[in-house]
N, C-alpha and C. Protein backbone atom coordinates (compact mmCIF):
# COMPACT_ATOMS: atom_id res chain seq x y z
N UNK A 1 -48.38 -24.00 -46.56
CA UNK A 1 -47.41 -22.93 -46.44
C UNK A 1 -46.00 -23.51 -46.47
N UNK A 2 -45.13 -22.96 -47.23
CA UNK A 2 -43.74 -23.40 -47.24
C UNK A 2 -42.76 -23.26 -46.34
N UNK A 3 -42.09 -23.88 -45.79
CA UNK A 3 -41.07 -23.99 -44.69
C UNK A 3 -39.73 -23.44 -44.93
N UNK A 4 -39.08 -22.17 -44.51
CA UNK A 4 -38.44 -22.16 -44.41
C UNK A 4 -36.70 -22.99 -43.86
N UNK A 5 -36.04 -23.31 -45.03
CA UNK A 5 -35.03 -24.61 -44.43
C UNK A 5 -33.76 -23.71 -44.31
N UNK A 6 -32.51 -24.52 -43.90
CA UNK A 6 -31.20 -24.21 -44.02
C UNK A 6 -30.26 -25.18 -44.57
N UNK A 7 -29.54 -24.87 -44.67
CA UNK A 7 -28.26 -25.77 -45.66
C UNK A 7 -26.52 -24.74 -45.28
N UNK A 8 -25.83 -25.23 -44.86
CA UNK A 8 -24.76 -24.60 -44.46
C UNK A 8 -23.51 -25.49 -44.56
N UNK A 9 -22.26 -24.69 -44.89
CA UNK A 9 -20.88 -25.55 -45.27
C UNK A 9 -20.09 -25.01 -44.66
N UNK A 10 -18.85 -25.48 -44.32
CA UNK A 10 -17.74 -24.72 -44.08
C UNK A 10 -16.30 -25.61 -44.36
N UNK A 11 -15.29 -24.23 -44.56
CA UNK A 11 -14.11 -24.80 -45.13
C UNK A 11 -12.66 -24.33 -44.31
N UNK A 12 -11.89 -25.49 -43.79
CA UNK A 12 -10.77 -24.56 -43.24
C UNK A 12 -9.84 -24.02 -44.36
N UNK A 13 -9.29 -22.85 -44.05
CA UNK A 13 -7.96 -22.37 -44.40
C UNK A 13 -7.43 -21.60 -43.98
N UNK A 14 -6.35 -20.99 -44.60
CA UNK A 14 -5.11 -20.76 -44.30
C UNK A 14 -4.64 -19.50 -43.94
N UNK A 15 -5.65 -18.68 -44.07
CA UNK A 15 -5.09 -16.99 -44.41
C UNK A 15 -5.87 -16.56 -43.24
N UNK A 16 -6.02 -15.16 -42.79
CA UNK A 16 -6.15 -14.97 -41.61
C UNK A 16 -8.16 -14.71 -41.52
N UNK A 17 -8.78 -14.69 -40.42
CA UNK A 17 -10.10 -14.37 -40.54
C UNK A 17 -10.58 -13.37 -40.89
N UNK A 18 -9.43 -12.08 -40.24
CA UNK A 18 -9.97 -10.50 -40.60
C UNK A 18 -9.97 -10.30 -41.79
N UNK A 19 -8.80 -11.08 -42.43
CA UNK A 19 -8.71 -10.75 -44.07
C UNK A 19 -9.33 -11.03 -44.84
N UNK A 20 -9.66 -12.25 -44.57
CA UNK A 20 -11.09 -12.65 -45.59
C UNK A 20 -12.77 -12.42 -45.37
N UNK A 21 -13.11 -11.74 -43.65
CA UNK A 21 -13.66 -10.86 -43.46
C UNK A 21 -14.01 -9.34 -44.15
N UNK A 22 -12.81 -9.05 -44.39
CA UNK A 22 -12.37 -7.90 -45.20
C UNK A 22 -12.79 -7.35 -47.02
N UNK A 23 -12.77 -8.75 -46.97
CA UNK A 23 -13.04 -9.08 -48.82
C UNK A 23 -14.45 -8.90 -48.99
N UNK A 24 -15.08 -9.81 -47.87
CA UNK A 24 -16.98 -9.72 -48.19
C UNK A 24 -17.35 -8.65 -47.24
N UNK A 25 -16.58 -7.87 -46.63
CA UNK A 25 -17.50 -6.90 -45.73
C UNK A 25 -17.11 -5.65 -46.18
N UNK A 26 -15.86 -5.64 -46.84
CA UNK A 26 -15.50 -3.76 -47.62
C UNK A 26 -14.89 -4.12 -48.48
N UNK A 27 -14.77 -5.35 -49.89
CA UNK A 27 -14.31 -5.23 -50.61
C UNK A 27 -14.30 -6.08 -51.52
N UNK A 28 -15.75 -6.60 -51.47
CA UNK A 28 -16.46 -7.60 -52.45
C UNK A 28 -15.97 -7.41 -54.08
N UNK A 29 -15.71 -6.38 -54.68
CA UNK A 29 -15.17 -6.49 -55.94
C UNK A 29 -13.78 -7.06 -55.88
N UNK A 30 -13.14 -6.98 -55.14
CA UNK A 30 -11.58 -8.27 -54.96
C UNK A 30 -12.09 -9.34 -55.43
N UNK A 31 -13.20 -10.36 -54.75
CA UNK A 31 -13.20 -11.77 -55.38
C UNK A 31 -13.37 -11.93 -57.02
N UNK A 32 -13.98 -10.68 -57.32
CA UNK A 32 -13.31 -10.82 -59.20
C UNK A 32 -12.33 -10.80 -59.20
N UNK A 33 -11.09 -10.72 -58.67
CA UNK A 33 -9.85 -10.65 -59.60
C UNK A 33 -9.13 -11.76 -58.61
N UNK A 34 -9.43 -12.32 -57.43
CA UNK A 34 -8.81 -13.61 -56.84
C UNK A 34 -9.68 -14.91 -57.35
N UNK A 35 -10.89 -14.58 -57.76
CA UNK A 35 -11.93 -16.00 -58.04
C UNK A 35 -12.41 -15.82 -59.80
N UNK A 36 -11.67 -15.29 -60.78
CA UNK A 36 -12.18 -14.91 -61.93
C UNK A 36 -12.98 -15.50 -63.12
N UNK A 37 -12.91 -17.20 -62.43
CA UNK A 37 -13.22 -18.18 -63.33
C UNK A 37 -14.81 -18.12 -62.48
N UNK A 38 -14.77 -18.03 -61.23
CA UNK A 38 -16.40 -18.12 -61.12
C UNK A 38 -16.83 -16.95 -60.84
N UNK A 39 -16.57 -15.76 -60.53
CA UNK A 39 -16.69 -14.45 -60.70
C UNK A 39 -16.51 -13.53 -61.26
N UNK A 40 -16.35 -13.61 -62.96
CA UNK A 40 -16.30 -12.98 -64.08
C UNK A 40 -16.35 -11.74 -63.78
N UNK A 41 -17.24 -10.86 -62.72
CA UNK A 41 -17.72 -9.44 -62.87
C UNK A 41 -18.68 -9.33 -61.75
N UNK A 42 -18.61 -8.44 -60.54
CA UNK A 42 -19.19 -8.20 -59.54
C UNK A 42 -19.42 -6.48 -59.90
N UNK A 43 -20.93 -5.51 -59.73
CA UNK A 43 -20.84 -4.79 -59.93
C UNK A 43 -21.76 -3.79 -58.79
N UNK A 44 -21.39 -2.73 -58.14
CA UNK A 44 -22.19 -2.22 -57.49
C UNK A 44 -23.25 -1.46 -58.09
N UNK A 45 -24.26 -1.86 -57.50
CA UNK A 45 -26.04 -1.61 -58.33
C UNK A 45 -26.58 -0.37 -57.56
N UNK A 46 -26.08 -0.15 -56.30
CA UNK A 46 -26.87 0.69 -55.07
C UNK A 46 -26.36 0.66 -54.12
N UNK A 47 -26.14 1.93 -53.95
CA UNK A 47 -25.16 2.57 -52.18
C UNK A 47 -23.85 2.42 -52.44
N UNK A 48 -22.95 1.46 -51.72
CA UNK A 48 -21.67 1.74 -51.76
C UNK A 48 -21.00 -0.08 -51.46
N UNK A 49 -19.81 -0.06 -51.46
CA UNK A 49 -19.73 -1.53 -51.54
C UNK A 49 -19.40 -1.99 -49.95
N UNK A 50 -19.87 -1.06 -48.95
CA UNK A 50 -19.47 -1.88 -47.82
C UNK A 50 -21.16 -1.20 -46.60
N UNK A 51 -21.78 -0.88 -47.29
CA UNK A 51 -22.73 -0.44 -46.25
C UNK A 51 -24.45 -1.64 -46.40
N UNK A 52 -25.06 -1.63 -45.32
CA UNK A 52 -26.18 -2.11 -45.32
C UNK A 52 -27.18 -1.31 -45.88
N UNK A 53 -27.73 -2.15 -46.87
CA UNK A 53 -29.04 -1.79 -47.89
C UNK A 53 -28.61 -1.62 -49.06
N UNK A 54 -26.61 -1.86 -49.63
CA UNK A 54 -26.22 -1.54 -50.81
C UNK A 54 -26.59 -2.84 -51.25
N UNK A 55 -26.83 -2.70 -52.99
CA UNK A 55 -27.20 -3.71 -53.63
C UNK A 55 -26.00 -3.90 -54.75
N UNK A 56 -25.87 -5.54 -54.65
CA UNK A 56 -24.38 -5.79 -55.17
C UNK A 56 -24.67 -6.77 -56.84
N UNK A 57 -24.49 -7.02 -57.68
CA UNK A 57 -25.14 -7.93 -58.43
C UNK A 57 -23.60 -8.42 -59.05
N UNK A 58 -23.70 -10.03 -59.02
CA UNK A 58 -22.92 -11.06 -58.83
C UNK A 58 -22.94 -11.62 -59.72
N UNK A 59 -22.14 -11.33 -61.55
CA UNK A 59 -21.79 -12.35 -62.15
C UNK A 59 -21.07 -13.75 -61.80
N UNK A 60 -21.61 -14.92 -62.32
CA UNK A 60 -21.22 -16.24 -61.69
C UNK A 60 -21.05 -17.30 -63.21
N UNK A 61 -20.09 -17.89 -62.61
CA UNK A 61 -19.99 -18.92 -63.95
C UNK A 61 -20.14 -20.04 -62.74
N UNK A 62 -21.27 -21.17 -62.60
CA UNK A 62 -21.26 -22.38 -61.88
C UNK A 62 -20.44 -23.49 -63.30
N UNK A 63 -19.83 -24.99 -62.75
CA UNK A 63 -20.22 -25.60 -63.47
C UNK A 63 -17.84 -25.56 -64.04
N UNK A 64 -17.29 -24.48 -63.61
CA UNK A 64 -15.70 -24.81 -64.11
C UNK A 64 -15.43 -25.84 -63.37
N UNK A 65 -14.49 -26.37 -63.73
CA UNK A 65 -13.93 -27.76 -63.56
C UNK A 65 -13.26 -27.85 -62.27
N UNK A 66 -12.90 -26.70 -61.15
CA UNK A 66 -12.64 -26.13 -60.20
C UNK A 66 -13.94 -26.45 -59.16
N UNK A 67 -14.70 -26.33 -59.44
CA UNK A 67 -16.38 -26.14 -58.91
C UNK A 67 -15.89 -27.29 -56.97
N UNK A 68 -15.45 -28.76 -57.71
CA UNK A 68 -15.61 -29.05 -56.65
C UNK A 68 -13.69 -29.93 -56.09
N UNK A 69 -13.25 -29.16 -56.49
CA UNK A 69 -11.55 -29.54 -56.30
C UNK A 69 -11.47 -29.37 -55.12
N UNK A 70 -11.85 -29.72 -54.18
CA UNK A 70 -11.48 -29.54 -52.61
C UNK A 70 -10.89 -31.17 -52.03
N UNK A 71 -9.96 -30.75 -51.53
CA UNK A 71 -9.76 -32.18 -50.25
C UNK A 71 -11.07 -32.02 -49.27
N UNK A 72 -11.46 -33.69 -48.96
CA UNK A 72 -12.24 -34.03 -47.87
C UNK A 72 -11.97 -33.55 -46.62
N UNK A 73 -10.50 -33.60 -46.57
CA UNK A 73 -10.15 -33.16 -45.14
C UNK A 73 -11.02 -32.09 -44.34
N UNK A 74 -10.60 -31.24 -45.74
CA UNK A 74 -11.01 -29.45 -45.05
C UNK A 74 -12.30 -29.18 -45.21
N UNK A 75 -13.57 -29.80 -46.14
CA UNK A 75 -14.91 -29.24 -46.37
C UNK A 75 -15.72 -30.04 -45.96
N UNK A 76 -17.01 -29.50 -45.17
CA UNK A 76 -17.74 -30.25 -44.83
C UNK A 76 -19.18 -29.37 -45.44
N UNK A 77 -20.43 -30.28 -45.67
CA UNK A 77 -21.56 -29.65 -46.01
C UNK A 77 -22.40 -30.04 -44.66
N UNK A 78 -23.16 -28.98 -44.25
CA UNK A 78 -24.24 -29.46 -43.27
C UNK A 78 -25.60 -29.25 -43.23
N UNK A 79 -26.47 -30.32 -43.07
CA UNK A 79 -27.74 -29.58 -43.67
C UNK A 79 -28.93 -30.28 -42.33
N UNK A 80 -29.48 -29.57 -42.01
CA UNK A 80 -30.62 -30.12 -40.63
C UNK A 80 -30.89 -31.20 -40.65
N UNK A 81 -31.26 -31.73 -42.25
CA UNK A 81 -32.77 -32.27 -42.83
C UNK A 81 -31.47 -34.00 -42.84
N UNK A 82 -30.19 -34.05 -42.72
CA UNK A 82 -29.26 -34.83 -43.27
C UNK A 82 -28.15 -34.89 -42.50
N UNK A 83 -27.57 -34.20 -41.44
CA UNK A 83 -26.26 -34.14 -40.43
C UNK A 83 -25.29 -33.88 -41.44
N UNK A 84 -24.01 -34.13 -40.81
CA UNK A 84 -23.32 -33.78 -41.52
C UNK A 84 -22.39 -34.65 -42.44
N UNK A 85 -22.10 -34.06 -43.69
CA UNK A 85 -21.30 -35.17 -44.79
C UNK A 85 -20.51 -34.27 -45.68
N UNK A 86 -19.30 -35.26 -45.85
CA UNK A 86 -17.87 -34.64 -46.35
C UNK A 86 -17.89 -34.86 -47.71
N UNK A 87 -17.57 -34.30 -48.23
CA UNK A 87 -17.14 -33.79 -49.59
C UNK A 87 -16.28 -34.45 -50.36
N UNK A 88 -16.51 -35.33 -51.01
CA UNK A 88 -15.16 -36.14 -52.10
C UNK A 88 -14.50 -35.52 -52.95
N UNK A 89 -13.21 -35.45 -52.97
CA UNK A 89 -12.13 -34.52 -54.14
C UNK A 89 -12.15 -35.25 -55.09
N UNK A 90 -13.30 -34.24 -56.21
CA UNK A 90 -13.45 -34.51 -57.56
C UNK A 90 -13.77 -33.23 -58.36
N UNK A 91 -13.80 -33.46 -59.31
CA UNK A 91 -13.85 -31.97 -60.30
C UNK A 91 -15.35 -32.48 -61.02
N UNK A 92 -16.35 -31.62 -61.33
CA UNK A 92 -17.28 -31.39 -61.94
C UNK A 92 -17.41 -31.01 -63.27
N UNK A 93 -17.74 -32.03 -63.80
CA UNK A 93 -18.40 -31.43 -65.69
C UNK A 93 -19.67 -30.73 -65.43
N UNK A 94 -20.10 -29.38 -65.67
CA UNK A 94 -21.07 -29.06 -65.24
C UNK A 94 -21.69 -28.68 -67.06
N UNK A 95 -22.61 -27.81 -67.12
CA UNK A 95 -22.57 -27.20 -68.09
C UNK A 95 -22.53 -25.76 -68.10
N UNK A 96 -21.33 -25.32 -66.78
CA UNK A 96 -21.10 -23.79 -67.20
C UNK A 96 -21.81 -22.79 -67.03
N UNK A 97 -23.05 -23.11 -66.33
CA UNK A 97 -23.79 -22.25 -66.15
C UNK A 97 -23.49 -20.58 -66.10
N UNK A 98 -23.83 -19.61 -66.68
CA UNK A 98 -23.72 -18.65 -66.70
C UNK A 98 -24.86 -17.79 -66.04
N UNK A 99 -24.73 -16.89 -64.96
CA UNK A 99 -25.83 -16.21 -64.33
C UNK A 99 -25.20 -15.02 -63.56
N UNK A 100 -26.80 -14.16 -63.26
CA UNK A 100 -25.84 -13.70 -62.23
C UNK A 100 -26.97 -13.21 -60.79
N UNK A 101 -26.95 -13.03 -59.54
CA UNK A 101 -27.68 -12.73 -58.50
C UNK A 101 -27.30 -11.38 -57.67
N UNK A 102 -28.34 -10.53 -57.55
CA UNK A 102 -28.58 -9.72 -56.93
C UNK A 102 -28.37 -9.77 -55.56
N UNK A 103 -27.65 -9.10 -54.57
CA UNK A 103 -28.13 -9.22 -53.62
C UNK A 103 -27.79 -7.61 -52.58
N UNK A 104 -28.81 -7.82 -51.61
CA UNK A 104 -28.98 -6.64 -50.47
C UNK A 104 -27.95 -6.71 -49.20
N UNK A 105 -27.28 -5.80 -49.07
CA UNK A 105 -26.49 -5.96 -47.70
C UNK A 105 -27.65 -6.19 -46.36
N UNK A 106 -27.98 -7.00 -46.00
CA UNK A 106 -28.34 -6.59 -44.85
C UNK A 106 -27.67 -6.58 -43.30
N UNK A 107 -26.72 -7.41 -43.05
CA UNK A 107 -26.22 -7.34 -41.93
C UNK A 107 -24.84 -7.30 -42.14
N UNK A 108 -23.81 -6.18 -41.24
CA UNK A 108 -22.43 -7.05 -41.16
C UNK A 108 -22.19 -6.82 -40.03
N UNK A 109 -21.47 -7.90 -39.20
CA UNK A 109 -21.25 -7.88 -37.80
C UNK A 109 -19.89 -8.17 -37.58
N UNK A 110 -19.56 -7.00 -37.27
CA UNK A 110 -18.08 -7.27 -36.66
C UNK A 110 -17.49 -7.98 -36.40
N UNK A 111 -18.47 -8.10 -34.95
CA UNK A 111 -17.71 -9.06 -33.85
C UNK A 111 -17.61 -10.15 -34.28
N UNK A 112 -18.31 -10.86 -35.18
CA UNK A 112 -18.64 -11.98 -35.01
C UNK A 112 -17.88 -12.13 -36.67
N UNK A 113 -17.24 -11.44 -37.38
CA UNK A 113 -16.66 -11.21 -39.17
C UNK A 113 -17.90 -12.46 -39.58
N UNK A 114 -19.04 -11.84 -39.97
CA UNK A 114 -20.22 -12.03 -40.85
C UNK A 114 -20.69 -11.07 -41.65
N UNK A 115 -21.01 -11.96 -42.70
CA UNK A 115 -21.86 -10.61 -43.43
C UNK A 115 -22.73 -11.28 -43.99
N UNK A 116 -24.33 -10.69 -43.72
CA UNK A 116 -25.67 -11.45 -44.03
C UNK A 116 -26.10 -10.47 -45.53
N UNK A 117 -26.74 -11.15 -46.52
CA UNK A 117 -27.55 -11.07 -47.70
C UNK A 117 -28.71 -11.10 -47.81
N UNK A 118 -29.20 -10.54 -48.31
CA UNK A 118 -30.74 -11.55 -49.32
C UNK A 118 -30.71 -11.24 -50.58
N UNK A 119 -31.01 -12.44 -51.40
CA UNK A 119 -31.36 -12.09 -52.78
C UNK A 119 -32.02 -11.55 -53.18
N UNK A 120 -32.20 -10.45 -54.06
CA UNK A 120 -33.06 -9.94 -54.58
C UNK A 120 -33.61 -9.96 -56.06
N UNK A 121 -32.85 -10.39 -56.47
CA UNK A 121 -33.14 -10.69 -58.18
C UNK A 121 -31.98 -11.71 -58.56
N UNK A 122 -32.24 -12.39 -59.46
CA UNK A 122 -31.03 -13.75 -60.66
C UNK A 122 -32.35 -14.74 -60.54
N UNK A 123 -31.08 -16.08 -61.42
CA UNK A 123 -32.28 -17.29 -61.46
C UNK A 123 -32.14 -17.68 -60.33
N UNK A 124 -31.19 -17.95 -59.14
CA UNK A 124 -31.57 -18.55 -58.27
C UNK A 124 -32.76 -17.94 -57.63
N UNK A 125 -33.15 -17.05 -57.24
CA UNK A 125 -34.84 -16.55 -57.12
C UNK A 125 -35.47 -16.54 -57.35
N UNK A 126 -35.65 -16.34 -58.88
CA UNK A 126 -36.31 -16.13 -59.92
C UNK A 126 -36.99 -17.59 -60.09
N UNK A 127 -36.08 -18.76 -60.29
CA UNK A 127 -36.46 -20.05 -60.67
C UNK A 127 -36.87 -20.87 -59.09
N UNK A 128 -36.15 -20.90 -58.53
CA UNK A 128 -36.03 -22.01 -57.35
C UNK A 128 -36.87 -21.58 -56.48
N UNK A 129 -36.02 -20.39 -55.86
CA UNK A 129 -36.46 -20.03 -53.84
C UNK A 129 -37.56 -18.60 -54.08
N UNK A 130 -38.53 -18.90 -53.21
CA UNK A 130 -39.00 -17.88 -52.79
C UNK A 130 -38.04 -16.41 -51.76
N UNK A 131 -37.45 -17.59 -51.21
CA UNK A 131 -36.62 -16.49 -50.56
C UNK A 131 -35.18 -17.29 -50.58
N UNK A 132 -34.26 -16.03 -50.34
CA UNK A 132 -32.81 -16.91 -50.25
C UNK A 132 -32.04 -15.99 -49.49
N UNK A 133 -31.00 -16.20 -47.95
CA UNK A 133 -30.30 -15.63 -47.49
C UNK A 133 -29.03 -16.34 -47.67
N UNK A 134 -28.61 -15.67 -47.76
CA UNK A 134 -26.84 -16.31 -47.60
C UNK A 134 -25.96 -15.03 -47.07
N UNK A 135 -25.17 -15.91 -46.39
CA UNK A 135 -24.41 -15.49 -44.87
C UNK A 135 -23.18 -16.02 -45.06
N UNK A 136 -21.81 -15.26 -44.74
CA UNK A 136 -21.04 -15.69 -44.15
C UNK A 136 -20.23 -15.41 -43.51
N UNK A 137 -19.20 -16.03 -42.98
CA UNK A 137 -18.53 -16.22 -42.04
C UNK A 137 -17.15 -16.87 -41.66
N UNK A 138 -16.22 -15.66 -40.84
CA UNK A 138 -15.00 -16.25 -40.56
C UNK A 138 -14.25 -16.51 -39.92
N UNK A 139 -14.11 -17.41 -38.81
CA UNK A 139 -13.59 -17.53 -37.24
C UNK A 139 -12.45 -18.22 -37.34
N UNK A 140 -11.36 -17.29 -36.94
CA UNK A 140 -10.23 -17.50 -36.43
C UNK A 140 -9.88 -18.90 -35.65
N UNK A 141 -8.96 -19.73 -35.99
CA UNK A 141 -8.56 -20.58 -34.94
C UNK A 141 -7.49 -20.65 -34.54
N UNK A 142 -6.66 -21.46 -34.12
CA UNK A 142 -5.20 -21.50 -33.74
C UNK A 142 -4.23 -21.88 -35.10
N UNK A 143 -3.78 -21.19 -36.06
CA UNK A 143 -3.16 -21.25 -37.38
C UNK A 143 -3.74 -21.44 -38.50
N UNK A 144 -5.43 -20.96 -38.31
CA UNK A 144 -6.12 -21.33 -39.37
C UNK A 144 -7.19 -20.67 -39.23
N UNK A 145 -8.13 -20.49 -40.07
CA UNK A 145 -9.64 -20.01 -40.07
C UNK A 145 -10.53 -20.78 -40.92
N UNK A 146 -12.02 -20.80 -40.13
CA UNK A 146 -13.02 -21.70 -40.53
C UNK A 146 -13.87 -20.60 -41.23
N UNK A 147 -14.51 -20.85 -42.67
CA UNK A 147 -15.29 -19.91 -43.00
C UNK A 147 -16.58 -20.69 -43.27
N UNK A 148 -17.86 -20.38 -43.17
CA UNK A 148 -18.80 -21.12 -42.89
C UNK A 148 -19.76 -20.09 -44.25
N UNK A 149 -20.59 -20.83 -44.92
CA UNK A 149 -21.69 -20.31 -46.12
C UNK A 149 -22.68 -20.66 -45.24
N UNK A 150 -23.64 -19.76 -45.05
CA UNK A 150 -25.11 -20.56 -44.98
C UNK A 150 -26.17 -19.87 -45.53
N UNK A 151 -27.13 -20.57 -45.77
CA UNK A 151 -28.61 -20.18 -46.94
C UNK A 151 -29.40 -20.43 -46.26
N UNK A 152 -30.83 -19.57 -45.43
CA UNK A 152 -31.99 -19.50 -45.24
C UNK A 152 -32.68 -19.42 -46.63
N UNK A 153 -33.45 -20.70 -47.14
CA UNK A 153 -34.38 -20.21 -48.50
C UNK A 153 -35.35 -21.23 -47.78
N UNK A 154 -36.57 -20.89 -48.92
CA UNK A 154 -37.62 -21.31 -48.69
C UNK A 154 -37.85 -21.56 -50.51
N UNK A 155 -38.09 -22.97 -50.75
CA UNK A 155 -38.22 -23.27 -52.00
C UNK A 155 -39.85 -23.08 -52.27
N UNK A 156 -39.73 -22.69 -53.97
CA UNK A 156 -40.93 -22.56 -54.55
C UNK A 156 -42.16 -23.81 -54.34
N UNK A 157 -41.24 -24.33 -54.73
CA UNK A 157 -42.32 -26.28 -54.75
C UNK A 157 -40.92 -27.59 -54.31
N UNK A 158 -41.73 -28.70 -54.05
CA UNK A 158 -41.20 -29.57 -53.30
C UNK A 158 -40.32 -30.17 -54.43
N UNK A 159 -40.63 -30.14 -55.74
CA UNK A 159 -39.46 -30.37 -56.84
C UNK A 159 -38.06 -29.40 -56.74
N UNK A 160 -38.37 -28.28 -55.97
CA UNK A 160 -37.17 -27.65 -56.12
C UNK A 160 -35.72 -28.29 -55.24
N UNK A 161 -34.44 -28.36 -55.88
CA UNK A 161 -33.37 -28.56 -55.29
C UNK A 161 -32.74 -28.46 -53.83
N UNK A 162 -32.15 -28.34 -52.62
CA UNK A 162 -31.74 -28.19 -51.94
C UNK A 162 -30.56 -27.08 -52.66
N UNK A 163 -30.29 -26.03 -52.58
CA UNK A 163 -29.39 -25.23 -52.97
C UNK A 163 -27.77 -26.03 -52.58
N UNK A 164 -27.49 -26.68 -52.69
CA UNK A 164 -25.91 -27.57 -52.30
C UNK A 164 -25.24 -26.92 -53.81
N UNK A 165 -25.19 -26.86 -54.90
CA UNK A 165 -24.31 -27.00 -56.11
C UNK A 165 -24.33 -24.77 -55.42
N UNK A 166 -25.01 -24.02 -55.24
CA UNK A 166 -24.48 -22.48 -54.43
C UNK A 166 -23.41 -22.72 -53.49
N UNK A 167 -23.72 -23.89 -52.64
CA UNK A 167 -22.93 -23.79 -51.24
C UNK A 167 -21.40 -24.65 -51.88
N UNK A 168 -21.43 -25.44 -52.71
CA UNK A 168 -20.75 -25.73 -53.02
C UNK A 168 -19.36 -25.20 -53.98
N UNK A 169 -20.11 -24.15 -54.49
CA UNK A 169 -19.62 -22.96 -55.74
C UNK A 169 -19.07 -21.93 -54.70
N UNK A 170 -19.18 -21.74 -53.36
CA UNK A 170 -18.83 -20.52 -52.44
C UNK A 170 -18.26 -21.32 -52.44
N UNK A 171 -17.78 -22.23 -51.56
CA UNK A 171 -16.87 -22.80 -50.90
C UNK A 171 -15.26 -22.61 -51.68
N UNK A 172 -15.84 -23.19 -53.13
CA UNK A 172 -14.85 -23.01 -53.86
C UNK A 172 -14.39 -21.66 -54.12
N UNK A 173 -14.91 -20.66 -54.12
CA UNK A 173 -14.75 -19.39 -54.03
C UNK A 173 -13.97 -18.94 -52.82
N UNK A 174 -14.16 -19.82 -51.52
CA UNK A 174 -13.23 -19.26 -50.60
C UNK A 174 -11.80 -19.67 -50.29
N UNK A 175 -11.84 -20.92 -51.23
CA UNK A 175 -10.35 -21.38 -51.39
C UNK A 175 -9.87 -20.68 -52.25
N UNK A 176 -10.48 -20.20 -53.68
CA UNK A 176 -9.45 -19.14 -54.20
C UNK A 176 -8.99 -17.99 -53.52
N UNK A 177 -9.99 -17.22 -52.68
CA UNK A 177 -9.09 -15.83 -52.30
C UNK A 177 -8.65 -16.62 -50.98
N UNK A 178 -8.89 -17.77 -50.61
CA UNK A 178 -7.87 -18.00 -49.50
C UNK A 178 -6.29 -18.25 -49.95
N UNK A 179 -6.43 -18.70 -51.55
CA UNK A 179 -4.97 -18.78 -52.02
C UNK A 179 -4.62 -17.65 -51.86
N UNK A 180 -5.52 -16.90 -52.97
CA UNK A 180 -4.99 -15.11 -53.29
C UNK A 180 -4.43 -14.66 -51.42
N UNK A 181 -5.06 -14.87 -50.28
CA UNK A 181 -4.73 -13.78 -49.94
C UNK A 181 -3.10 -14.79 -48.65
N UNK A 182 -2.98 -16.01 -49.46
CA UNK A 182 -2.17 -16.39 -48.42
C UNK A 182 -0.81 -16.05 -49.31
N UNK A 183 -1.18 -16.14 -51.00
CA UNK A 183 0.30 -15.73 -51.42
C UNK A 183 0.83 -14.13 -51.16
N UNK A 184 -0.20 -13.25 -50.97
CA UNK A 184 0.02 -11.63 -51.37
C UNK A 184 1.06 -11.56 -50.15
């Protein structure tokens, strides 16, 4: 029987927690037009774009040259199976991957500015995980906010990947609308 694992990242920046709370909990079509190079097209599939059980489906370009432009300072990846390890500022030749993933609102929690997923259809399901959650998250600190990705999956077979090049592709996703929302 396959084991459910985790894999989780987080990145500081600059803009406030509620606001970027705001983006993935009532207004997930924004990161198309702050993240456009890896979010080509976000489209609502079912319900509405801020309620639990709406289904959201997530054009993605992995693989722009952006993918992994982060300073070490601010990103860290964390994974059970490995503790934790920092991120080298380099840019990725990928090959561009083009896709896109389904996913289900299932949780958003206020208190805590989270908002939980599951996949329901793309290749990352389709090919890799039996199951895949991804979660995130945005806690306020003293002139800054920490936003944290994390993935409950359970891979198909023991050849399959650790999902890191997803957690890695959000991350970068949260430094763009952390630009977008520190210039507006």
């Amino acid at each position: 029987m396959a084991q459910t694992q985790r894999v989780e990242g987080g990145i500081e920046l600059k803009c406030d927690a509620d606001k970027f709370f705001e983006i993935w909990a009532r207004k997930p079509y924004l990161a198309a037009s702050m993240s456009p190079d890896k979010h080509p097209k976000i489209e609502l599939h079912e319900g509405d774009w801020y309620s639990i059980g709406s289904i959201l489906t997530w054009n993605y370009v992995l693989g722009s040259s952006n993918l992994l432009c982060v300073p070490t300072s601010g990103v860290h990846r964390m994974s059970k199976a490995y503790g934790l390890m920092s991120l080298k500022h380099e840019s990725v030749a990928d090959d561009g991957e083009r896709s896109f993933v389904r996913t289900k609102i299932e949780e958003i929690d206020e208190k805590n500015n989270s908002v939980s997923y599951n996949v329901v259809d793309g290749q990352v399901f389709k090919t890799f995980y039996k199951s895949f959650k991804p979660k995130v998250e945005a806690t306020q600190k003293s002139g800054f906010c920490v936003v944290k990705w994390s993935f409950e999956f359970e891979k198909k077979n023991e050849a399959t990947p650790e999902p890191t090049k997803y957690l890695d592709f959000l991350l970068g996703c949260a430094k763009d609308i952390d630009a977008h929302l520190c210039s507006a």
